[in-house]
C-alpha atoms as a PDB file:
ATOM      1  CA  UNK A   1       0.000   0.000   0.000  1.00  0.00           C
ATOM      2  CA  UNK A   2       1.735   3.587  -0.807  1.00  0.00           C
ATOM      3  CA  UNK A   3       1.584   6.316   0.868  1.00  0.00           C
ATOM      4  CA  UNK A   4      -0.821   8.630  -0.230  1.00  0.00           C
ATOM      5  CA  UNK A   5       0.187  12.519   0.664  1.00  0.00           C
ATOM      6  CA  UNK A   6      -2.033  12.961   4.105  1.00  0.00           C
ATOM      7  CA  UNK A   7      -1.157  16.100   6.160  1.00  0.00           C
ATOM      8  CA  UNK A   8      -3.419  15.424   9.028  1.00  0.00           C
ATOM      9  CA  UNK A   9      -2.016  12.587  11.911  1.00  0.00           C
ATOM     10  CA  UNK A  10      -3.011   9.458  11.733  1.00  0.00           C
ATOM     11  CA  UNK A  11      -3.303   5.722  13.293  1.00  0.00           C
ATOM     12  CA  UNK A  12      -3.896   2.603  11.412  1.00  0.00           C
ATOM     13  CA  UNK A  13      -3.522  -0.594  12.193  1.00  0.00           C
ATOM     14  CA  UNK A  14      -3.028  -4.465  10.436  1.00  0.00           C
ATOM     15  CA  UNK A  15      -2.919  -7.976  11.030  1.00  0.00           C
ATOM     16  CA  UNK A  16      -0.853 -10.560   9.697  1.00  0.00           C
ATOM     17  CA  UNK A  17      -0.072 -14.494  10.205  1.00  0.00           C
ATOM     18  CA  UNK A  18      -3.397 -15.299  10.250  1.00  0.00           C
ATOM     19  CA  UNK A  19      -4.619 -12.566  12.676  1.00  0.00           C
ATOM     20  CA  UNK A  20      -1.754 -13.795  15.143  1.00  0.00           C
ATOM     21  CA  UNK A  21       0.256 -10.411  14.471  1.00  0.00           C
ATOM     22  CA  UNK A  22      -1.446  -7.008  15.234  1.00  0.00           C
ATOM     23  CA  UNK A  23       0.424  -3.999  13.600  1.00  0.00           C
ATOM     24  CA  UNK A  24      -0.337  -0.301  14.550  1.00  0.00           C
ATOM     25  CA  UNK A  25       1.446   2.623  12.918  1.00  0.00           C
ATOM     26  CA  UNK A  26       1.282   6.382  13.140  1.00  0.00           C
ATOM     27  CA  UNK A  27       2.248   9.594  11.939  1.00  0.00           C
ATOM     28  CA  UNK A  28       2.473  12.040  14.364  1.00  0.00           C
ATOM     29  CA  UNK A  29       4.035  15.448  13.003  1.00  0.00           C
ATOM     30  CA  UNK A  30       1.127  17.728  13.923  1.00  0.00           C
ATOM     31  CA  UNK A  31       0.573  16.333  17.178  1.00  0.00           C
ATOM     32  CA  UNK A  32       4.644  16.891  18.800  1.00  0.00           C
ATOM     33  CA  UNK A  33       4.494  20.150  16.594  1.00  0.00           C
ATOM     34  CA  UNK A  34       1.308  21.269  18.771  1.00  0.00           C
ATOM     35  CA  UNK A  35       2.791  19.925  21.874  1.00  0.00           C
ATOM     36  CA  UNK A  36       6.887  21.645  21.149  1.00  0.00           C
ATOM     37  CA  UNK A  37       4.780  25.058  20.523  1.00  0.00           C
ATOM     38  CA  UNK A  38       2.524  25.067  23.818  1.00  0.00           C
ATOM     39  CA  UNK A  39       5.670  23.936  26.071  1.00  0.00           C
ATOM     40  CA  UNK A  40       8.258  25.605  23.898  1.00  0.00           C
ATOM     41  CA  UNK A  41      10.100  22.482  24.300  1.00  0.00           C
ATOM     42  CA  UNK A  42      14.167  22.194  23.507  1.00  0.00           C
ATOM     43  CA  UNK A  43      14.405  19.660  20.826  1.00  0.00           C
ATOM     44  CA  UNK A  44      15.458  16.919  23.160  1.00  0.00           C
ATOM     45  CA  UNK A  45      12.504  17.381  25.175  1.00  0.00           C
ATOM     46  CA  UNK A  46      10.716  18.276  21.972  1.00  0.00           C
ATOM     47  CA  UNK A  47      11.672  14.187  20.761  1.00  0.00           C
ATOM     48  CA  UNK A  48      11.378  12.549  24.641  1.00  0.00           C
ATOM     49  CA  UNK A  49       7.579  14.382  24.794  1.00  0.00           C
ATOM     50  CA  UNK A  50       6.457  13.775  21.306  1.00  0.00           C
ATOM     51  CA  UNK A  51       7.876   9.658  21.219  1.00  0.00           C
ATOM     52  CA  UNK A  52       5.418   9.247  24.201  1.00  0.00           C
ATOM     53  CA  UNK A  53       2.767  10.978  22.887  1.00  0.00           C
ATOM     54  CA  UNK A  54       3.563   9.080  19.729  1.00  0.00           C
ATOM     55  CA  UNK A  55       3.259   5.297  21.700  1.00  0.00           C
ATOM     56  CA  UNK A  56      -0.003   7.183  23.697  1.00  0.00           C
ATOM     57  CA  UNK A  57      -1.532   7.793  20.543  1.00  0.00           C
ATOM     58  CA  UNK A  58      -1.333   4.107  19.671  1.00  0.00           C
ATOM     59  CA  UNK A  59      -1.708   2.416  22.793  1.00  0.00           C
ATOM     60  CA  UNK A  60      -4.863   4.887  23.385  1.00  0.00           C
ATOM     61  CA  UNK A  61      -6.933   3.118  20.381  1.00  0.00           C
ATOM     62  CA  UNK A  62      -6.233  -0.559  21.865  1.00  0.00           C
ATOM     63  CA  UNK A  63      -8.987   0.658  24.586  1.00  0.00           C
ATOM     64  CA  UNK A  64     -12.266  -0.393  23.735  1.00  0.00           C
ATOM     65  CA  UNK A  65     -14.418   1.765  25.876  1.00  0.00           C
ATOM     66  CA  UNK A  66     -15.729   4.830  24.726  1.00  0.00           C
ATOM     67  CA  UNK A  67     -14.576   7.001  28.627  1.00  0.00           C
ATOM     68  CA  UNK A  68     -11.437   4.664  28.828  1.00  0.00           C
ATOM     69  CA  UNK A  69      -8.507   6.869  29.674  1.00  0.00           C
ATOM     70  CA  UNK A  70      -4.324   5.856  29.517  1.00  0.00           C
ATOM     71  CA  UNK A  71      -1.637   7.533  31.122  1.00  0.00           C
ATOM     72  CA  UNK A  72       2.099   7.200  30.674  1.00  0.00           C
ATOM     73  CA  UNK A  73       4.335   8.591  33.265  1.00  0.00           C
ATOM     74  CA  UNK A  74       7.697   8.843  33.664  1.00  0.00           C
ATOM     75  CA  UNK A  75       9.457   9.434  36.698  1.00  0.00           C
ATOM     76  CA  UNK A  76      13.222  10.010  36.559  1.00  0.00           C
ATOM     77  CA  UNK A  77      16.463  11.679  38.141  1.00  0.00           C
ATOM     78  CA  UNK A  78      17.352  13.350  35.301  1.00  0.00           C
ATOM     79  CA  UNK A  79      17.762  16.902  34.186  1.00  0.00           C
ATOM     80  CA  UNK A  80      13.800  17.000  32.654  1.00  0.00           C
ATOM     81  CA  UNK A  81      12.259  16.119  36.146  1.00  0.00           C
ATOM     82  CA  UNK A  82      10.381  12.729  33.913  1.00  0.00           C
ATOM     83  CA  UNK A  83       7.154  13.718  32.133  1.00  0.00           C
ATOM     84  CA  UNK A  84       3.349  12.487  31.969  1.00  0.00           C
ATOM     85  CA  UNK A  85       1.035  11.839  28.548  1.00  0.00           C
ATOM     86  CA  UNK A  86      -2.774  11.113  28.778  1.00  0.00           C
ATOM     87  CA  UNK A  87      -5.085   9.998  26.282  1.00  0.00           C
ATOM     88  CA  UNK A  88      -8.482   8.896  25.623  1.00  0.00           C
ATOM     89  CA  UNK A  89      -9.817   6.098  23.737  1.00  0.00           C
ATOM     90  CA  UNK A  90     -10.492   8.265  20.854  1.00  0.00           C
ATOM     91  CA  UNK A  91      -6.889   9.202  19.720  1.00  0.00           C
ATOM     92  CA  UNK A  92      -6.792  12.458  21.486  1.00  0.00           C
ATOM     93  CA  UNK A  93      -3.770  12.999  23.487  1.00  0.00           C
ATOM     94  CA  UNK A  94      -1.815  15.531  26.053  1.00  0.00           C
ATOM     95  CA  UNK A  95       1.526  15.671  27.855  1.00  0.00           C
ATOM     96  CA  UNK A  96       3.828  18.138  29.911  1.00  0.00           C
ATOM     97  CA  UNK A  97       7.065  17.531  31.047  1.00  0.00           C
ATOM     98  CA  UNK A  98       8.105  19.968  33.998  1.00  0.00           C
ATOM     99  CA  UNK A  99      11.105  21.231  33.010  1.00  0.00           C
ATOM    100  CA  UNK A 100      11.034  22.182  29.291  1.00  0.00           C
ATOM    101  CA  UNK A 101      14.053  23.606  28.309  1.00  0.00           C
ATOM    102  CA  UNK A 102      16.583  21.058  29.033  1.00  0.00           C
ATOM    103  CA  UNK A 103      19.829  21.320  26.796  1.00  0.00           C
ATOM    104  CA  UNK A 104      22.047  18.230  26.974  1.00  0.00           C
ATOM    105  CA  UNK A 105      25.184  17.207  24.631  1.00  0.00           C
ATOM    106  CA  UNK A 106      23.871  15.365  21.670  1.00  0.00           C
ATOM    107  CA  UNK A 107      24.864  11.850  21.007  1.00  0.00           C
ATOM    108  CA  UNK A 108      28.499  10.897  19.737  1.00  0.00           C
ATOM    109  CA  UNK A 109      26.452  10.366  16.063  1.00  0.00           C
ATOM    110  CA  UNK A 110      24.501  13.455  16.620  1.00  0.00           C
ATOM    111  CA  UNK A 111      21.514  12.317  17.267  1.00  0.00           C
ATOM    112  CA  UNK A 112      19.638  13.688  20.615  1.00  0.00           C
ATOM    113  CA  UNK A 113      20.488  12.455  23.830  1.00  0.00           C
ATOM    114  CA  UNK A 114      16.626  11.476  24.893  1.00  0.00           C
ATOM    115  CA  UNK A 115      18.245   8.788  27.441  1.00  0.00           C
ATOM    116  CA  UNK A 116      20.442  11.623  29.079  1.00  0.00           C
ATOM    117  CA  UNK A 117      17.813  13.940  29.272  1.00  0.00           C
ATOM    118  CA  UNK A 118      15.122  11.520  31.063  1.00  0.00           C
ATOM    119  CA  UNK A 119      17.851   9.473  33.668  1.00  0.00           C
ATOM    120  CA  UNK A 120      16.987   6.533  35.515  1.00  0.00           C
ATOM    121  CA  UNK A 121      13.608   5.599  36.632  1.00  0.00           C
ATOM    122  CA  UNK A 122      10.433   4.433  36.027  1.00  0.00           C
ATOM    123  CA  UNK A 123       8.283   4.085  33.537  1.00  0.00           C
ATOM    124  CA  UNK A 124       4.397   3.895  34.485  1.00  0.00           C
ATOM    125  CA  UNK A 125       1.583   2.671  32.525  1.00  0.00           C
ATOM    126  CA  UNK A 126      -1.666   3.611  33.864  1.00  0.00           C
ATOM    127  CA  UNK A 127      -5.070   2.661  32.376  1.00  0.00           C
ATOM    128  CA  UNK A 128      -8.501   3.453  33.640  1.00  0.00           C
ATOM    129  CA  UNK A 129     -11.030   1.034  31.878  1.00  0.00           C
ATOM    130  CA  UNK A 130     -13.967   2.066  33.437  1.00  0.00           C
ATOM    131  CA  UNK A 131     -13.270  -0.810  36.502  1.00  0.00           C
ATOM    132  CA  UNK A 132     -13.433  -0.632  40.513  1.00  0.00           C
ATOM    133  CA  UNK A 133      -9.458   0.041  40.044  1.00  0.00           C
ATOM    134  CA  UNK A 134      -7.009   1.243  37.586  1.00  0.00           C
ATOM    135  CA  UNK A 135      -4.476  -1.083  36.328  1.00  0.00           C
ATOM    136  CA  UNK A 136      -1.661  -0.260  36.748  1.00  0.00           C
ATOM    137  CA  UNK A 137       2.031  -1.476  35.381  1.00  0.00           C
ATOM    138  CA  UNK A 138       5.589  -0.034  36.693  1.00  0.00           C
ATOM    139  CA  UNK A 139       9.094  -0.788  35.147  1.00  0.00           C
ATOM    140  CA  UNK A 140      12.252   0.163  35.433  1.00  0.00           C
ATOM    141  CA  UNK A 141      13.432   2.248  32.661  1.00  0.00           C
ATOM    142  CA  UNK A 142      15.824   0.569  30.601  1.00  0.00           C
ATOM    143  CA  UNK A 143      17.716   2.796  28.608  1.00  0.00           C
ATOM    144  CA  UNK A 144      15.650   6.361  28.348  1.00  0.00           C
ATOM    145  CA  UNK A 145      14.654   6.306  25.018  1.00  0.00           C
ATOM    146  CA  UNK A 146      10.943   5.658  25.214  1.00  0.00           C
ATOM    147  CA  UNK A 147      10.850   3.076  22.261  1.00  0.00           C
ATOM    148  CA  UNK A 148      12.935  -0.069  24.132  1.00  0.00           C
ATOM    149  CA  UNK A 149      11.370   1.017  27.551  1.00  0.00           C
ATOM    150  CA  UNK A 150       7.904   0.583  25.927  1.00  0.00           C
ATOM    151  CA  UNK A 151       9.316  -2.549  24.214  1.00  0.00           C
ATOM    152  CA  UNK A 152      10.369  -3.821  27.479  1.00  0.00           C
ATOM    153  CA  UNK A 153       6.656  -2.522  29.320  1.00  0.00           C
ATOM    154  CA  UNK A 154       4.687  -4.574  27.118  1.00  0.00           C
ATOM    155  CA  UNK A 155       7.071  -7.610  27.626  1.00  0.00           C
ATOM    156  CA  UNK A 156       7.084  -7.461  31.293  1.00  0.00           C
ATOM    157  CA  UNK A 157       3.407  -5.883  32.270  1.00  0.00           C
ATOM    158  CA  UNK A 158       1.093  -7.063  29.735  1.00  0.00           C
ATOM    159  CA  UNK A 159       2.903 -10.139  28.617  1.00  0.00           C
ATOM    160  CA  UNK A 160       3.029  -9.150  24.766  1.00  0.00           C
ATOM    161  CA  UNK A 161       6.057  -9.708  22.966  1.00  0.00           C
ATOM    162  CA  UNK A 162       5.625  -6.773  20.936  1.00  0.00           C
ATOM    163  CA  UNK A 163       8.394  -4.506  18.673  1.00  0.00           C
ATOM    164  CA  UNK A 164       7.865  -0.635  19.655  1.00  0.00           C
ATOM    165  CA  UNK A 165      10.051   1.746  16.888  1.00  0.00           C
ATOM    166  CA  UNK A 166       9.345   5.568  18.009  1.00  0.00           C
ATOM    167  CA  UNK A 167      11.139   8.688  16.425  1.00  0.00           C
ATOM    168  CA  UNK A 168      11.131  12.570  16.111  1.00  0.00           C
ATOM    169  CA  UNK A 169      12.946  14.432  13.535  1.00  0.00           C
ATOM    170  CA  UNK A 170      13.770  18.247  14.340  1.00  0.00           C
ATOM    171  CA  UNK A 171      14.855  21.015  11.412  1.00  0.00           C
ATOM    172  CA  UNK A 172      16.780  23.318  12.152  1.00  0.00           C
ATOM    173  CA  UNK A 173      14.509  26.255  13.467  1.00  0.00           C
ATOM    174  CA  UNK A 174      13.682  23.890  16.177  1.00  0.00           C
ATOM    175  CA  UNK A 175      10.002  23.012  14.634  1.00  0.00           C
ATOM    176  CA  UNK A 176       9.110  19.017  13.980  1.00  0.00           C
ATOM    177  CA  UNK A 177       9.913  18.251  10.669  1.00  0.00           C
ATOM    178  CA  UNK A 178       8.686  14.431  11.141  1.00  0.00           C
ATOM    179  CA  UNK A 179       7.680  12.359  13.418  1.00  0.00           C
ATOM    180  CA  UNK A 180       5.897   8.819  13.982  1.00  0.00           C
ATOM    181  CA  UNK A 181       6.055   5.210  15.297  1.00  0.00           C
ATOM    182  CA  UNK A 182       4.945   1.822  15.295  1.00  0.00           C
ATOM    183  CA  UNK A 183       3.818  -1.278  17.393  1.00  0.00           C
ATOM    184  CA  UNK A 184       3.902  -4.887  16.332  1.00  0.00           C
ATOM    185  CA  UNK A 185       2.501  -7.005  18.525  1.00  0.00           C
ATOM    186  CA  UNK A 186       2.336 -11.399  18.836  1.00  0.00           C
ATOM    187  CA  UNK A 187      -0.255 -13.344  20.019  1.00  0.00           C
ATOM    188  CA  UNK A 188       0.095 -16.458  21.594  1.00  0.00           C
ATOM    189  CA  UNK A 189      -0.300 -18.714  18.304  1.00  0.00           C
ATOM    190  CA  UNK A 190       1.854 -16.866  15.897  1.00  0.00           C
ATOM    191  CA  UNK A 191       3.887 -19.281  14.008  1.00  0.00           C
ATOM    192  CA  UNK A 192       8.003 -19.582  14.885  1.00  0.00           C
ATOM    193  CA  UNK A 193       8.442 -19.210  10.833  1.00  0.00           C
ATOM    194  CA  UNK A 194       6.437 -15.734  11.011  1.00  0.00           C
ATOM    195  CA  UNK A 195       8.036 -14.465  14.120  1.00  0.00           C
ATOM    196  CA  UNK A 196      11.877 -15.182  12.382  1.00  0.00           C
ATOM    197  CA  UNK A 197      10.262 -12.927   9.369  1.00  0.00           C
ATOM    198  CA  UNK A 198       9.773 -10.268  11.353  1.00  0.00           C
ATOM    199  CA  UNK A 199      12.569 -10.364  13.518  1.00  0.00           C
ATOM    200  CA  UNK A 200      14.777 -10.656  10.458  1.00  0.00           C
ATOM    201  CA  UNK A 201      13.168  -7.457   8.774  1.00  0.00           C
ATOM    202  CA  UNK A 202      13.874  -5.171  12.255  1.00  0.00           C
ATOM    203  CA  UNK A 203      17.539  -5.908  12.072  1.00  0.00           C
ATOM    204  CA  UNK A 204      18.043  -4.496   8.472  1.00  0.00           C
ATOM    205  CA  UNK A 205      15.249  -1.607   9.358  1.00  0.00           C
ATOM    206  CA  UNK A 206      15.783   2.001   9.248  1.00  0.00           C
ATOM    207  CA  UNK A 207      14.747   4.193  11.528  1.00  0.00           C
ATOM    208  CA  UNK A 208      11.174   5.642  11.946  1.00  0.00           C
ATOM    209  CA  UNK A 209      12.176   8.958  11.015  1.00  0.00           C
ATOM    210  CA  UNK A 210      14.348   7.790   7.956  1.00  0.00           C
ATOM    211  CA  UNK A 211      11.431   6.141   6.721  1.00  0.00           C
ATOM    212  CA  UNK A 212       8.879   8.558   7.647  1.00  0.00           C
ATOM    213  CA  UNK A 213      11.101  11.457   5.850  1.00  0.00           C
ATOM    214  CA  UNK A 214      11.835   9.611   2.931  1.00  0.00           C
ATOM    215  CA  UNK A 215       7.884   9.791   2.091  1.00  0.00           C
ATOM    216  CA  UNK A 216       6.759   6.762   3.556  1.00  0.00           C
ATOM    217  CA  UNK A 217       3.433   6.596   5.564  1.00  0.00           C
ATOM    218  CA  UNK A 218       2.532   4.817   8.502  1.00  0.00           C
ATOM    219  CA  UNK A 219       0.853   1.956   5.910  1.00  0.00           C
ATOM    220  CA  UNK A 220       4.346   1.773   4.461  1.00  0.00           C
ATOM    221  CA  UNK A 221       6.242   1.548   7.459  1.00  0.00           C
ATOM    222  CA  UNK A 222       3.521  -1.934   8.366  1.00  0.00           C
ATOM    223  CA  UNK A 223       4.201  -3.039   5.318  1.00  0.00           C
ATOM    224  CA  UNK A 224       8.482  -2.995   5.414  1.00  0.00           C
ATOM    225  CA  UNK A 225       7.785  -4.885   8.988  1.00  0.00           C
ATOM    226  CA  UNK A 226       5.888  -7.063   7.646  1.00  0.00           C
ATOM    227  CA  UNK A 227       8.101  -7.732   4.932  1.00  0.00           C
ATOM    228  CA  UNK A 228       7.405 -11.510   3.623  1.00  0.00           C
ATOM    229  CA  UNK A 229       3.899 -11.894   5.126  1.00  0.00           C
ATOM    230  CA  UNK A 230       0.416 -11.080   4.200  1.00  0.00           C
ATOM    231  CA  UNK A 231      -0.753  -7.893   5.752  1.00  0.00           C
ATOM    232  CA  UNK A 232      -4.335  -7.360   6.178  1.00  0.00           C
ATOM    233  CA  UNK A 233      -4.807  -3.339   6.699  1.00  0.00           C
ATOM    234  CA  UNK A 234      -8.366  -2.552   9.171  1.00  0.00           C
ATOM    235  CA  UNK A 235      -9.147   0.656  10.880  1.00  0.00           C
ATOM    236  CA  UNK A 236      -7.647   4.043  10.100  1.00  0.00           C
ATOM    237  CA  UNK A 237      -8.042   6.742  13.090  1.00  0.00           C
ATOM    238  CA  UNK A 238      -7.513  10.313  13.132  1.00  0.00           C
ATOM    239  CA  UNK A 239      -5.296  11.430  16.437  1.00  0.00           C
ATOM    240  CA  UNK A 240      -4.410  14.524  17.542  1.00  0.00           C
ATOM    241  CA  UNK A 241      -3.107  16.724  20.275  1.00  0.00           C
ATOM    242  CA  UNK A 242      -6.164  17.943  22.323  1.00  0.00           C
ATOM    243  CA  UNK A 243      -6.363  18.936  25.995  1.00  0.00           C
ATOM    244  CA  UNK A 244      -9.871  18.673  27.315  1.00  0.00           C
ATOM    245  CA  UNK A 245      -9.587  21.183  30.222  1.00  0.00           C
ATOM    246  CA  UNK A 246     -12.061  23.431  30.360  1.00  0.00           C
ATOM    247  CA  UNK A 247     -13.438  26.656  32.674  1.00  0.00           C
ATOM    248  CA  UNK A 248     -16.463  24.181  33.635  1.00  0.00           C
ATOM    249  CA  UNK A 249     -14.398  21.420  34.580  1.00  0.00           C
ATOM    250  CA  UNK A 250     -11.959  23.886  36.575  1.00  0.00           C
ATOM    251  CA  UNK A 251     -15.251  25.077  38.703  1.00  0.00           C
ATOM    252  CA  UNK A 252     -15.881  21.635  38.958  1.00  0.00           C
ATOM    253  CA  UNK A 253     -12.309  20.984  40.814  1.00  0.00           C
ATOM    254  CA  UNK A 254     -12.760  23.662  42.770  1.00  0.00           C
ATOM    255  CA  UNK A 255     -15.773  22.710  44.505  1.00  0.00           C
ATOM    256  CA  UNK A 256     -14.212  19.548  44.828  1.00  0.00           C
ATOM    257  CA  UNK A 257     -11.917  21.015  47.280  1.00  0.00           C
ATOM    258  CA  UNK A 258     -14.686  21.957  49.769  1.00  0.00           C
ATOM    259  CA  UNK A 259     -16.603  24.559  51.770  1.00  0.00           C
ATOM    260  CA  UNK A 260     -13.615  25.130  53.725  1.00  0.00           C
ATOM    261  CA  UNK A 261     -10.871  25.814  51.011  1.00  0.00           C
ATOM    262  CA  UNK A 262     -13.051  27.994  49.029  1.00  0.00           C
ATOM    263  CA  UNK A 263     -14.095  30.425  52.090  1.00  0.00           C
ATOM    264  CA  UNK A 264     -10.134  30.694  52.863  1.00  0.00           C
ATOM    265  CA  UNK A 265      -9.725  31.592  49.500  1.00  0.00           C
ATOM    266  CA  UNK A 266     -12.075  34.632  49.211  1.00  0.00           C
ATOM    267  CA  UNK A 267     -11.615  35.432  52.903  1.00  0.00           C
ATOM    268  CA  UNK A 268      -7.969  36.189  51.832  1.00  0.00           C
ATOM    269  CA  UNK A 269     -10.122  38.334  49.146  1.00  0.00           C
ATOM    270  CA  UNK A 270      -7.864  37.223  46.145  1.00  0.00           C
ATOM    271  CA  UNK A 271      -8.006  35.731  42.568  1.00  0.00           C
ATOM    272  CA  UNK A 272      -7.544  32.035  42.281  1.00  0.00           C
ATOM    273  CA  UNK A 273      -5.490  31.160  39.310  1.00  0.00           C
ATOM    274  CA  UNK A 274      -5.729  27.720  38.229  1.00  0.00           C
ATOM    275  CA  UNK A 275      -2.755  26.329  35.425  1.00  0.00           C
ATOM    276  CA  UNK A 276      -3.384  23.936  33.157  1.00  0.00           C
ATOM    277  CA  UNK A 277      -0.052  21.731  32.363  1.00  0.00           C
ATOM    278  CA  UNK A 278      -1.212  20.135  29.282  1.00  0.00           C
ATOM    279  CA  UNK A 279      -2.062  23.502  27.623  1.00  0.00           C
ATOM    280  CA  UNK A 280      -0.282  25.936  29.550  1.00  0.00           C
ATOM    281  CA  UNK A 281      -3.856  27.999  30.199  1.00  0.00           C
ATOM    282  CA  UNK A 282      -4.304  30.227  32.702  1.00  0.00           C
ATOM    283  CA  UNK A 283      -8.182  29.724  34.316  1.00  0.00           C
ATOM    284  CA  UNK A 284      -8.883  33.152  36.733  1.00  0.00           C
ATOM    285  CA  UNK A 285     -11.374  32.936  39.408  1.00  0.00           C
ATOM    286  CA  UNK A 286     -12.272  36.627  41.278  1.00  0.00           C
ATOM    287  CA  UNK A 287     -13.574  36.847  44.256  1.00  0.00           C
ATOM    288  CA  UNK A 288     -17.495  36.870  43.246  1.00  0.00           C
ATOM    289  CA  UNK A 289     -16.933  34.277  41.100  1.00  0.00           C
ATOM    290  CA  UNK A 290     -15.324  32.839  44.416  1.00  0.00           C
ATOM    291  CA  UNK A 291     -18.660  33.301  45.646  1.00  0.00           C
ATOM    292  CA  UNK A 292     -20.554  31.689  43.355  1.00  0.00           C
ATOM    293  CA  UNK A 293     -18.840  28.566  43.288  1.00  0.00           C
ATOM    294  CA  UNK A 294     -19.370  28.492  47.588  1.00  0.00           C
ATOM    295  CA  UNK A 295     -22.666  28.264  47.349  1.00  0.00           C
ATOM    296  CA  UNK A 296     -22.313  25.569  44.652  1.00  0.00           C
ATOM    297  CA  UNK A 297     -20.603  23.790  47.185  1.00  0.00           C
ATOM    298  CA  UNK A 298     -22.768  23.728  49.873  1.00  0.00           C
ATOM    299  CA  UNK A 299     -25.294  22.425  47.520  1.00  0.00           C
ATOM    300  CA  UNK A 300     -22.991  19.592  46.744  1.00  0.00           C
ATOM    301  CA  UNK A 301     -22.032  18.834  49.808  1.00  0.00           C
ATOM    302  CA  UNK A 302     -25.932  18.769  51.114  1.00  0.00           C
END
């Protein structure tokens, strides 16, 4: 299947070996543009953000319910302070990373230093499926660069040997020039023949941005994979970055924090400003509106 020229981001996904492979691709430039313009990220921080957003995006349309919610966090000792990505079931995703700016030495091939940036830690899949409890999976990072560690997550939480290739390209004015990723997943029956295909076909594989730049789409990317076997293309999904917040669902937080906060807050007769990470908006609440929201609160607590 060739790429057809498509300027909006987008998911799709295949099967192969008799419906014992799953394949999920993406291209993602709009999405880590969106994200590098609201944080002003460096371009390392630029790549670590948008290669999780990138995996979010795909691992966000392997939910089935329609409020099912993901999170990927990752908490780390190094200069970047970690960073978190949400997303919903629908393809729309979000992410922040507290400290935006970082500026590390690239690589020896100069390539950005994502693993230097983003230290040791943990990586932290959490997924709310609509269930008493979240589930939730923890591993150790493994070398920083979001693609193995995701590799490694899927391995080790979900027991799914899967293949995770992420990647952001940067030009030279610091904007995304290309960016994109893929998952390829086995399920317990696929064939020892099959699995030797694929594995063969990753070692001689560029890299996601090599192939992405040279004009290949995400269908094109399955298909070099897949190299050998008979791919079966399904769904195509539109993702996007998207933050959700919203003035009503600020009020909503606030009366969430009780009589007793709110009071203090317009005794003290002052504006409460309320951040949004994910967007970098500022919501302001003055003192009548402080008001307002009190007596909202008593009602909800009643």
């Amino acid at each position: 299947m060739s790429g057809s020229v498509n300027t909006n981001d987008y998911i799709v996904t295949a099967t192969a070996g008799d419906y014992h492979i799953r394949a999920f691709a993406c291209t993602t430039k709009n999405m880590c543009e969106e994200s590098r313009r609201l944080h002003n990220t460096s371009p390392v921080m630029s790549a670590a953000l948008g290669r999780t957003l990138t995996a979010a995006a795909m691992m966000s349309i392997m939910m089935k319910g329609d409020g099912d919610k993901l999170t990927i966090r990752i908490e780390s000792d190094g200069p970047s302070g970690g960073l978190t990505v949400c997303a919903d079931s629908h393809g729309n995703v979000k992410g922040y990373t507290p400290v935006p700016d970082v500026i590390v030495p690239a690589k020896s091939n100069g390539h950005l230093n994502v693993s230097a940036a983003i230290g040791n830690g943990d990586l932290i899949v959490i997924k709310d499926l609509g269930l008493k409890e979240p589930y939730v999976g923890r591993i150790a990072l493994q070398t920083g660069e979001i693609a193995e560690d995701m590799t490694y997550y899927f391995a080790a939480s979900e027991q799914t040997p899967s293949s995770v290739g992420l990647g952001v390209l940067m030009n030279m004015d610091n904007t995304v020039r290309c960016s994109g990723g893929f998952i390829i997943q086995l399920m317990p029956d696929a064939s020892e023949d099959d699995i030797s295909v694929i594995e063969n076909n990753l070692k001689g594989l560029k890299s996601v941005t090599e192939m992405l730049d040279s004009g290949m789409s995400p269908e094109d990317m399955i298909e070099e994979v897949l190299k050998g076997l008979e791919v079966r293309f399904n769904e195509r999904y539109d993702t996007a970055y998207r933050c959700d917040c919203s003035e009503e669902r600020v009020e909503k937080a606030l009366i969430s924090l009780g009589e007793k906060e709110i009071a203090a807050l317009i005794k003290e007769n002052k504006d409460a400003e309320i951040h949004c990470d994910f967007c970098e908006k500022n919501y302001l609440f003055g003192p009548e509106r402080l008001k307002e929201i009190l007596i909202k609160s008593r009602s909800a607590a009643k």
